[in-house]
Protein backbone atom coordinates (compact mmCIF):
# COMPACT_ATOMS: atom_id res chain seq x y z
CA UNK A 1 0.00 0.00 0.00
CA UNK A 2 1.17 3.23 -0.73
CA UNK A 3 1.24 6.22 1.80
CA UNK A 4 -1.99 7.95 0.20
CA UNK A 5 -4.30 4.83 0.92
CA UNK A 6 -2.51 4.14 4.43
CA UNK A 7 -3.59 7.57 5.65
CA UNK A 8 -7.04 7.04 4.15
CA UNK A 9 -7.70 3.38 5.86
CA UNK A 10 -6.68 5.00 9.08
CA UNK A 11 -9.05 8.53 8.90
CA UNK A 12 -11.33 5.58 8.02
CA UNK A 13 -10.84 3.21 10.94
CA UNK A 14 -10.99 6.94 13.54
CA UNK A 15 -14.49 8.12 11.85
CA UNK A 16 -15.86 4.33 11.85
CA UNK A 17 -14.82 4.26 15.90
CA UNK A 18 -16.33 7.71 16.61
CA UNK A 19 -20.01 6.93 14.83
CA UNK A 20 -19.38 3.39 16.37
CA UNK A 21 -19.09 4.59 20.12
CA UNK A 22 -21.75 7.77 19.12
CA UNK A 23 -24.57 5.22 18.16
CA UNK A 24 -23.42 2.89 21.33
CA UNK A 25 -24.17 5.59 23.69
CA UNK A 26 -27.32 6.85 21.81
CA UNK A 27 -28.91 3.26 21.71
CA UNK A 28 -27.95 2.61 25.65
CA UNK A 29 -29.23 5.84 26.33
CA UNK A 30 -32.57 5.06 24.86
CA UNK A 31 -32.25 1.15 26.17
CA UNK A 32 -31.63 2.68 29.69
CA UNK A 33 -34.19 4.96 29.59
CA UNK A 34 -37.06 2.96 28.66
CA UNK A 35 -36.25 0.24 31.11
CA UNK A 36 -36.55 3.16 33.87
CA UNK A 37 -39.94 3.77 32.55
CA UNK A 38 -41.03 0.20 32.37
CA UNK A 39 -39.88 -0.20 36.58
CA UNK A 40 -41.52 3.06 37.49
CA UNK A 41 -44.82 1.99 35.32
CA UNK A 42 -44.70 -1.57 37.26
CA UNK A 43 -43.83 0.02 40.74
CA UNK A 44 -46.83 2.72 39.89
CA UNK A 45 -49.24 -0.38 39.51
CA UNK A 46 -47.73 -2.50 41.98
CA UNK A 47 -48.76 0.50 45.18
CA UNK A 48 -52.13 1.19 43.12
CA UNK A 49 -53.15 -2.61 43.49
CA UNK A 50 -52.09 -1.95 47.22
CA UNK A 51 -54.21 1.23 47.81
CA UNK A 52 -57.30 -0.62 45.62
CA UNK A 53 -57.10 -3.48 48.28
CA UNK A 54 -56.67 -1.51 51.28
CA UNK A 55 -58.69 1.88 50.31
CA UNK A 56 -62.29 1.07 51.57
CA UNK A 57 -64.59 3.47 52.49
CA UNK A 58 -67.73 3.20 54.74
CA UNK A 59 -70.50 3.19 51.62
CA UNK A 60 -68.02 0.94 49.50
CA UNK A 61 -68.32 -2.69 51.12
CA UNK A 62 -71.54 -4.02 50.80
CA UNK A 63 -71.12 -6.08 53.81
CA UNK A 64 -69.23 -6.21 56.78
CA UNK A 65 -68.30 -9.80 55.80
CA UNK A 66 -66.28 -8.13 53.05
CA UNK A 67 -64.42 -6.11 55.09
CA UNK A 68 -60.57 -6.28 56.10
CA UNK A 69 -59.54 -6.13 59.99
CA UNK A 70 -56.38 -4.70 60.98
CA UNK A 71 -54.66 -8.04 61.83
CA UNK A 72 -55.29 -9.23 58.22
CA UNK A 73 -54.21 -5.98 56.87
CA UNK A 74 -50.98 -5.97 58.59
CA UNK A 75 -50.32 -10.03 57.70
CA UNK A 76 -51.24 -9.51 53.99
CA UNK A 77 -48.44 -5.81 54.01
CA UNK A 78 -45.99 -8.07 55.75
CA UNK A 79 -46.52 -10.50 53.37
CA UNK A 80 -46.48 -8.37 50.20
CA UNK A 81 -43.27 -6.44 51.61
CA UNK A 82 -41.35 -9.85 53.06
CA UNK A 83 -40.94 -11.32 49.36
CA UNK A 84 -37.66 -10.92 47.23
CA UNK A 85 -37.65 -10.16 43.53
């Protein structure tokens, strides 16, 4: 190879690396980003299935058969807060 094509396969080799690393980041960056969303979004429905259970009000329950006592609402928080992901 002469001198004029070595210089050319090496400005080649630094702009390939460069666009290489630039559209790494970018694509992490995105990757990263929605996977935040996606916890958040779980974690969001995860204590608004907790509230739904636990948020009864007096006109709500049609019975007081239906209803939750303190005891079982402290074993079913202990429960939901005692498990590992």
């Amino acid at each position: 190879m002469n001198n004029k094509k070595s210089k050319l396969l090496f400005y080649g080799i630094i702009i390939g690396g460069i666009l290489g690393a630039g559209l790494t980041v970018c694509l992490s960056s995105r990757f990263i980003i929605k996977n935040r969303e996606k916890k958040r979004d779980r974690r969001h429905k995860f204590y608004e299935g907790i509230e739904d259970i636990f948020d009864s009000k007096p006109g709500d329950t049609e019975s007081e058969d239906s209803g939750i006592d303190k005891e079982t609402e402290e074993g079913i928080i202990d429960e939901l807060f005692s498990r590992t992901n």
